[in-house]
C-alpha atoms as a PDB file:
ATOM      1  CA  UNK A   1     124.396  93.616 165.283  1.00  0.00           C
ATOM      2  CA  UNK A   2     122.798  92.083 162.087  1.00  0.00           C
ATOM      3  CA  UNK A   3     121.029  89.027 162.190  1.00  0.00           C
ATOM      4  CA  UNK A   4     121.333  86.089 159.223  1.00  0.00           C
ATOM      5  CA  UNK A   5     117.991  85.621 158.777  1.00  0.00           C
ATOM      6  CA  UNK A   6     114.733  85.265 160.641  1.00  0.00           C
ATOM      7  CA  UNK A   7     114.953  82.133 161.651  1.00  0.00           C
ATOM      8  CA  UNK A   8     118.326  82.618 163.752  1.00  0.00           C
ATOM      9  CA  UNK A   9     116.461  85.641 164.894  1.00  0.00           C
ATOM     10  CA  UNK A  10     114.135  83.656 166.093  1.00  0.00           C
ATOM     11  CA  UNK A  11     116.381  80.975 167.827  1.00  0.00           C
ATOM     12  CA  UNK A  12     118.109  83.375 169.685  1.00  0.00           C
ATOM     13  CA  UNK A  13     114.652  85.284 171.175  1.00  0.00           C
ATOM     14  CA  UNK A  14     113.481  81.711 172.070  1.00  0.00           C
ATOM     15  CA  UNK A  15     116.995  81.766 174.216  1.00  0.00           C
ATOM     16  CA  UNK A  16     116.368  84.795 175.814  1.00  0.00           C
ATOM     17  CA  UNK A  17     112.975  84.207 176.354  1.00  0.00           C
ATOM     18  CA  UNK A  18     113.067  80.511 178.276  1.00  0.00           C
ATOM     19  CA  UNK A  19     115.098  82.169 180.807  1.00  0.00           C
ATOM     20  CA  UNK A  20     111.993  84.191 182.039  1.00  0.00           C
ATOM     21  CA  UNK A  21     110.341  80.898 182.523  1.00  0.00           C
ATOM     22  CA  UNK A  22     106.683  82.454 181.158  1.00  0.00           C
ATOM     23  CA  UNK A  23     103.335  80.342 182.644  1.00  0.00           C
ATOM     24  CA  UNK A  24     101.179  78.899 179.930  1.00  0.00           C
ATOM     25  CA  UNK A  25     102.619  81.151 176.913  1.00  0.00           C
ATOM     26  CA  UNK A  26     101.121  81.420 173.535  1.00  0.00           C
ATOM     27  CA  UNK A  27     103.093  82.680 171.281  1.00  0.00           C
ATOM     28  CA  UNK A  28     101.384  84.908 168.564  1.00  0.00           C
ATOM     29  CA  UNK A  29     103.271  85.668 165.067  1.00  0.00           C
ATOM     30  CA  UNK A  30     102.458  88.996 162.949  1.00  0.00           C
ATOM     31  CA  UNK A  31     102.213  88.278 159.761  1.00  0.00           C
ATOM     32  CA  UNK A  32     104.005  88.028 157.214  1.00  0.00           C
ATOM     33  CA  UNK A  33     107.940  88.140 158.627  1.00  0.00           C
ATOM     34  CA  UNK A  34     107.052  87.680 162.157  1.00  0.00           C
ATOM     35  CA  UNK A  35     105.528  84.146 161.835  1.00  0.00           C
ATOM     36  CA  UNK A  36     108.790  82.981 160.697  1.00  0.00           C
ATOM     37  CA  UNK A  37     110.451  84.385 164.298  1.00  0.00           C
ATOM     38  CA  UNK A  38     107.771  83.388 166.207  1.00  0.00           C
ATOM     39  CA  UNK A  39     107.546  79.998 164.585  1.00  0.00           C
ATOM     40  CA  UNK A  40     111.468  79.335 165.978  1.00  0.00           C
ATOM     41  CA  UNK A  41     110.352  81.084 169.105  1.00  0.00           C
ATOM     42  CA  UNK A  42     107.362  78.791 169.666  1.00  0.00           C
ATOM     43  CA  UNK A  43     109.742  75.412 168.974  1.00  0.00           C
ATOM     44  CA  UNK A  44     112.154  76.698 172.049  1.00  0.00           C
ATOM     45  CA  UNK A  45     109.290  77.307 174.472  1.00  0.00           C
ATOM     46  CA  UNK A  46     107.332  73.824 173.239  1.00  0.00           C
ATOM     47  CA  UNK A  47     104.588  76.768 172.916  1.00  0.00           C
ATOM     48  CA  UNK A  48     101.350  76.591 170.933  1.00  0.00           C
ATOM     49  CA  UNK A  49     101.668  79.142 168.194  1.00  0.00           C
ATOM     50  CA  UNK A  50      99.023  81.478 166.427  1.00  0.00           C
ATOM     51  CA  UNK A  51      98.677  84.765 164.170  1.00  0.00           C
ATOM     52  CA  UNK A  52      97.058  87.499 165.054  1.00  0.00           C
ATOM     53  CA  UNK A  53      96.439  89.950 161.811  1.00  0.00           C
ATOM     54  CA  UNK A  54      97.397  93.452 162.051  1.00  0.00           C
ATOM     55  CA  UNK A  55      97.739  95.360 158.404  1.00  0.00           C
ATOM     56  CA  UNK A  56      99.362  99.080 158.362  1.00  0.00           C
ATOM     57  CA  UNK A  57      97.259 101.800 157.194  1.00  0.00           C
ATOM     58  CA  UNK A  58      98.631 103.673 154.068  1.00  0.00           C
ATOM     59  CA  UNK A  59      98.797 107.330 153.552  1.00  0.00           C
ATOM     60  CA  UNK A  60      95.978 108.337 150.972  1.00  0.00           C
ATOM     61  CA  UNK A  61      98.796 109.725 148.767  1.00  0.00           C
ATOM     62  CA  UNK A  62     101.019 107.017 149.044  1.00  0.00           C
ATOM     63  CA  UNK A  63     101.009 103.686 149.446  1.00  0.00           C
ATOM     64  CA  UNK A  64     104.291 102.866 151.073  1.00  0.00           C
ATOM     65  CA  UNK A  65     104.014 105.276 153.646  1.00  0.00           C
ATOM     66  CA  UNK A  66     102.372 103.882 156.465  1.00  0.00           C
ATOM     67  CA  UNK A  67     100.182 106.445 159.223  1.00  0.00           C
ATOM     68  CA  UNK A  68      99.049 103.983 161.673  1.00  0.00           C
ATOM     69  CA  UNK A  69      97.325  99.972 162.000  1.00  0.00           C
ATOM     70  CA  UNK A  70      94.458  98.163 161.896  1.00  0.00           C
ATOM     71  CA  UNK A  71      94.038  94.811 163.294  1.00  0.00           C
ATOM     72  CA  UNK A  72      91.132  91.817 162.545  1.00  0.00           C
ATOM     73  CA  UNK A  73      88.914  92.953 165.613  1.00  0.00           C
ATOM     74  CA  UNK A  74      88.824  96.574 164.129  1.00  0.00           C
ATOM     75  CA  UNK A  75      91.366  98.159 166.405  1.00  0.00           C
ATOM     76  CA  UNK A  76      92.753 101.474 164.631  1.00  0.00           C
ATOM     77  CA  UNK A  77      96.002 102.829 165.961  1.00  0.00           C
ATOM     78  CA  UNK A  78      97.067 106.258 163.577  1.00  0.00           C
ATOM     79  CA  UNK A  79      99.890 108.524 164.189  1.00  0.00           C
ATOM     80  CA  UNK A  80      98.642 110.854 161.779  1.00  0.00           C
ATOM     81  CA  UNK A  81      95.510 112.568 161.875  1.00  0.00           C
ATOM     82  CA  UNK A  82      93.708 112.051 158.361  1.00  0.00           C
ATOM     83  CA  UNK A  83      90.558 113.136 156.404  1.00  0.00           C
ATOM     84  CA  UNK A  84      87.487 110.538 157.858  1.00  0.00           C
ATOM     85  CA  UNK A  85      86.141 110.163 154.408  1.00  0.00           C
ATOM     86  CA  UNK A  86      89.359 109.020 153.168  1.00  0.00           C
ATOM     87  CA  UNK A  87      90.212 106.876 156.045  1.00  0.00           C
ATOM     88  CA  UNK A  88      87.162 105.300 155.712  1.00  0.00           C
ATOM     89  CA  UNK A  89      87.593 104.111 152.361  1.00  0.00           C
ATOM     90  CA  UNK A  90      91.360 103.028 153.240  1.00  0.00           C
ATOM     91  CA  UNK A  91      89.478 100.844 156.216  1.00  0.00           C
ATOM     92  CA  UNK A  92      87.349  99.533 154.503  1.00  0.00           C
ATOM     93  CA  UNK A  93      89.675  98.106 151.666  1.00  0.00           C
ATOM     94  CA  UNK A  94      91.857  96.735 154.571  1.00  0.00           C
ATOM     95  CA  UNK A  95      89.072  95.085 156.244  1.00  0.00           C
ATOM     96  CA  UNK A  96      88.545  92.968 153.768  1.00  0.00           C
ATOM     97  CA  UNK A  97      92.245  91.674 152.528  1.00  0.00           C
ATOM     98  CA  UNK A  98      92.684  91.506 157.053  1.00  0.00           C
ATOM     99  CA  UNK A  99      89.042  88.862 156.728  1.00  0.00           C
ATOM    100  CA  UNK A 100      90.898  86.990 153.967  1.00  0.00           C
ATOM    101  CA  UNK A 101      94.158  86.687 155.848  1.00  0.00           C
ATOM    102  CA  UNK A 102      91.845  85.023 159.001  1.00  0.00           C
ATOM    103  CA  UNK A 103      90.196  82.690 156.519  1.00  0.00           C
ATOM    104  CA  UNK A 104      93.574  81.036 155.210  1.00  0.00           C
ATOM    105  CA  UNK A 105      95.902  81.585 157.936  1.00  0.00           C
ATOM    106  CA  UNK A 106      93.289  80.641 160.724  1.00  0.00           C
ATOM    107  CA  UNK A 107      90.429  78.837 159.219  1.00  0.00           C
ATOM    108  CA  UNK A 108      88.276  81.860 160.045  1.00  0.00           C
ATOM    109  CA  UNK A 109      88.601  81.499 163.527  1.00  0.00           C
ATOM    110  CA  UNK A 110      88.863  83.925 166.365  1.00  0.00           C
ATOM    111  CA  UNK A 111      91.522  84.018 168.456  1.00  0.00           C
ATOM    112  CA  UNK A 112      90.972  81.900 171.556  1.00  0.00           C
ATOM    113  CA  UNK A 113      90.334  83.427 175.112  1.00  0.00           C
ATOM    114  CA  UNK A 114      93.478  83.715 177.184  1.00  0.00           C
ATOM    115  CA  UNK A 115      92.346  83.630 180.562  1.00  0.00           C
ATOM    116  CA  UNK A 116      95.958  82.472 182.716  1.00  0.00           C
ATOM    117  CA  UNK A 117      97.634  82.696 179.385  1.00  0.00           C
ATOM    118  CA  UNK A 118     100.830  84.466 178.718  1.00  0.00           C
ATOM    119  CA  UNK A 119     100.050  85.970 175.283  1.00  0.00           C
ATOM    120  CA  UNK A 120     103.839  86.582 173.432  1.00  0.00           C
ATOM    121  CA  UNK A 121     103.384  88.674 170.390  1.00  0.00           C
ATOM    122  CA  UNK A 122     106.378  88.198 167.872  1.00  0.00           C
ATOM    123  CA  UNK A 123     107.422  90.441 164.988  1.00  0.00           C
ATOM    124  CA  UNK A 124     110.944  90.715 163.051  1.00  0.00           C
ATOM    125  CA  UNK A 125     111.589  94.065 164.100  1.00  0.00           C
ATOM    126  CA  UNK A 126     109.663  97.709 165.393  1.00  0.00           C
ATOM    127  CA  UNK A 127     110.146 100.413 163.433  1.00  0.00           C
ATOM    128  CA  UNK A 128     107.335 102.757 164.721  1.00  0.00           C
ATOM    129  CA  UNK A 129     105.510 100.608 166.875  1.00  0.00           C
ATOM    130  CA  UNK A 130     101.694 101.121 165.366  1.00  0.00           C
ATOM    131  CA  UNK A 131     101.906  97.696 164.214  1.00  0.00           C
ATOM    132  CA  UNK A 132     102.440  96.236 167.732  1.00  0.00           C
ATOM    133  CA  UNK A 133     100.522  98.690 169.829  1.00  0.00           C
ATOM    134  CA  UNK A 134      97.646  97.746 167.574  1.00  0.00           C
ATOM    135  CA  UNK A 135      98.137  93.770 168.070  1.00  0.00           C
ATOM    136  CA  UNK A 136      98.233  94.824 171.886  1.00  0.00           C
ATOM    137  CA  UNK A 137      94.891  96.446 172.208  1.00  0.00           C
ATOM    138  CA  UNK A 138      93.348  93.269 170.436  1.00  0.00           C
ATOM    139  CA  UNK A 139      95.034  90.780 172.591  1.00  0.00           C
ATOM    140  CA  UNK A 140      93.958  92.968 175.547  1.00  0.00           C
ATOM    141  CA  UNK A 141      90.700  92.284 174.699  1.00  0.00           C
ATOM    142  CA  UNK A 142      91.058  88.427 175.181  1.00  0.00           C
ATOM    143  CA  UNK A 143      92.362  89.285 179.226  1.00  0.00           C
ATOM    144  CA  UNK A 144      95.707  87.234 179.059  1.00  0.00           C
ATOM    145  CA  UNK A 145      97.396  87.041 182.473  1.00  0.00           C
ATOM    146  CA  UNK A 146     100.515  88.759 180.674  1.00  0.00           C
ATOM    147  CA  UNK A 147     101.246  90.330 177.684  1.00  0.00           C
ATOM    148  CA  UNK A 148     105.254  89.915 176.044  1.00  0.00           C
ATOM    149  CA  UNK A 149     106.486  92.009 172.932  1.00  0.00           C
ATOM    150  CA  UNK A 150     109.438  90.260 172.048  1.00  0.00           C
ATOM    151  CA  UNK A 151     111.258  91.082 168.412  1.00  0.00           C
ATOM    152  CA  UNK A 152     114.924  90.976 167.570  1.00  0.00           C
ATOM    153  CA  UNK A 153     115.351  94.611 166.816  1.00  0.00           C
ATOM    154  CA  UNK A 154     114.016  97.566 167.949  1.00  0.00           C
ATOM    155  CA  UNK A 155     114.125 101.451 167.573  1.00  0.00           C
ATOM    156  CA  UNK A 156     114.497 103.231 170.871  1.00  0.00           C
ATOM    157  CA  UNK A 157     111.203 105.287 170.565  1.00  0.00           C
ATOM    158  CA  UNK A 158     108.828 102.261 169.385  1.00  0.00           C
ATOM    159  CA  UNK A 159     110.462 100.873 173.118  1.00  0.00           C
ATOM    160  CA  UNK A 160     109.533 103.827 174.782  1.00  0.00           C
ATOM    161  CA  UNK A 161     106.209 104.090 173.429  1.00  0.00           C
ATOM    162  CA  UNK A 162     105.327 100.399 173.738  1.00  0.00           C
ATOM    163  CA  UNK A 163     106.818  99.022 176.844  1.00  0.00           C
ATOM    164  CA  UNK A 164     104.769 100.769 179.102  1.00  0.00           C
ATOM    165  CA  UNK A 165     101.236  98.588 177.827  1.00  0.00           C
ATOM    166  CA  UNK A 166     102.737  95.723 178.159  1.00  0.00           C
ATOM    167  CA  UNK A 167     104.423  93.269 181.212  1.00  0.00           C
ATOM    168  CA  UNK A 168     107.139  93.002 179.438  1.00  0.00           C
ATOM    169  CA  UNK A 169     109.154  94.122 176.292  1.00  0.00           C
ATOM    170  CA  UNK A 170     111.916  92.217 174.839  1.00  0.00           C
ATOM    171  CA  UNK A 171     114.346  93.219 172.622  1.00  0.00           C
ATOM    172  CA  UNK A 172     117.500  91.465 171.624  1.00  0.00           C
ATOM    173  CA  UNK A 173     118.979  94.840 170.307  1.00  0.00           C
ATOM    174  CA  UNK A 174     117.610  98.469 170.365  1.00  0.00           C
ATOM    175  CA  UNK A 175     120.028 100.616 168.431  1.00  0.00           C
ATOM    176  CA  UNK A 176     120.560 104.150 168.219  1.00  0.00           C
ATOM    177  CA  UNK A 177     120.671 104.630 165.018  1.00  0.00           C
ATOM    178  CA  UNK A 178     117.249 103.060 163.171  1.00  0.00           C
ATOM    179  CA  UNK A 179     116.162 103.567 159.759  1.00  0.00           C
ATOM    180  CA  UNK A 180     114.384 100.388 158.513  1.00  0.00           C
ATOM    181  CA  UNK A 181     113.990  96.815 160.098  1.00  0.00           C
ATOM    182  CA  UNK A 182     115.889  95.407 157.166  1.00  0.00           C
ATOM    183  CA  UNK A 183     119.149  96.785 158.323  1.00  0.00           C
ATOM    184  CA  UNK A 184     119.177  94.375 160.928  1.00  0.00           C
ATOM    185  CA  UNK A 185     118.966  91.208 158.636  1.00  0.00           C
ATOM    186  CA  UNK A 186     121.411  89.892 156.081  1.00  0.00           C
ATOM    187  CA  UNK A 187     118.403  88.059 154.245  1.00  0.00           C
ATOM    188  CA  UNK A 188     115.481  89.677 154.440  1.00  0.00           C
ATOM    189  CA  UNK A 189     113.060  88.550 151.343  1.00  0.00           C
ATOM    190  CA  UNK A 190     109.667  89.215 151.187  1.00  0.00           C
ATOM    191  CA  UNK A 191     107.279  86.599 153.076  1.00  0.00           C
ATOM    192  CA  UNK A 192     104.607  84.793 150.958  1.00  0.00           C
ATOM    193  CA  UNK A 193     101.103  83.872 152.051  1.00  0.00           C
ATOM    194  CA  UNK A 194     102.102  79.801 151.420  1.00  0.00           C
ATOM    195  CA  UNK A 195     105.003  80.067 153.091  1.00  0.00           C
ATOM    196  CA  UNK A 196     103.223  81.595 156.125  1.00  0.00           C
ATOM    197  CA  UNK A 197     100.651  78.840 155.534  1.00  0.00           C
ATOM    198  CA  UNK A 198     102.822  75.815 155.835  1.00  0.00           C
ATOM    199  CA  UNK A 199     105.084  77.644 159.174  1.00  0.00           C
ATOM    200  CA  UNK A 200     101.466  77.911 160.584  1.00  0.00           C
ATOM    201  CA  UNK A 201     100.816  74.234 159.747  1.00  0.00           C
ATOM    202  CA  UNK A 202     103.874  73.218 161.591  1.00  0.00           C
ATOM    203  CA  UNK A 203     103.496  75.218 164.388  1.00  0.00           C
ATOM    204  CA  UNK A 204     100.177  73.086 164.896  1.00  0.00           C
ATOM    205  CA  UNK A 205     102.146  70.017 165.012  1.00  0.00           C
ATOM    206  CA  UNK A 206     104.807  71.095 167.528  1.00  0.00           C
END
């Protein structure tokens, strides 16, 4: 199964997702490719939709390899144990560039209580899962009635590991065989901050 894009990723979660029939749902967008599902998401549930900022946490010795996540309240999720001194300067880099992201995708603000909210936390795929588990323990925080992962794509073991902290998990297809999120999509360019900017924008007007 390979989906066009993220958008008709996102139209067919929506789908799926109306049929649960969710109370009061929120629907929350990871930045940068899962604002564009959760945008399409939010415009089939006539749902309010917001960010929450999560940024993966590079190895020292390499910057593409990711060993865990940290999200805008400070929640650390690693999968990999690493030297503190090191980790500490990584976190401390990240920290800032996840402050910036809240000032221009949010205005600065927190993220609103959810007390009898159904908090749905949207992404364009799970690879390993930090990412989400991460956004999970944050939204925890603001006691939401219900917590939803819902994503288009998912590997079997980021299911495993994730479903279990959450209500519900929702995946449109969990494959066997899962090497990259990008396998799943025919288009799959790179997300820029003004594009994520204007989705956000509209999302406000729905």
């Amino acid at each position: 199964m390979r989906f066009r894009n993220r958008e008709e990723a996102g139209k067919l979660l929506g789908k799926k997702l109306l049929s649960y029939n969710f109370e009061n749902p929120i629907v929350f967008g990871i930045p940068r490719g899962g604002i564009i599902v959760a945008f399409e998401v939010s415009k089939v549930l006539k749902a309010p939709l917001s960010t929450i900022i999560v940024s993966k946490i590079p190895a020292y010795f390499d910057g593409e390899y990711g060993i865990g996540a940290i999200t805008e309240d400070g929640t650390i999720i690693l999968r990999e144990n690493i030297d503190e001194d090191d980790l500490n300067k990584i976190i401390e880099t990240l920290k800032n560039k996840i402050k910036k992201r809240v000032e221009i995708y949010r205005n600065g603000k927190d993220i609103e209580e959810l007390i009898n909210k159904t908090a749905i936390i949207v992404d364009d795929g799970i690879a390993t899962g930090e990412t989400i588990l991460a956004a999970i323990k944050t939204i925890k925080n603001k006691k939401p009635e219900k917590i939803v992962i819902a994503v288009p794509v998912s590997s079997i073991d980021a299911k495993k590991r994730i479903k279990r902290e959450v209500d519900y998990f929702i995946s449109l297809y969990t494959p066997e065989n899962f090497y990259a999120v990008s396998m799943f999509y025919e288009d799959f360019e790179q997300v820029e901050d003004d594009y994520v900017i204007n989705i956000l924008k509209k999302g406000e007007k729905e």
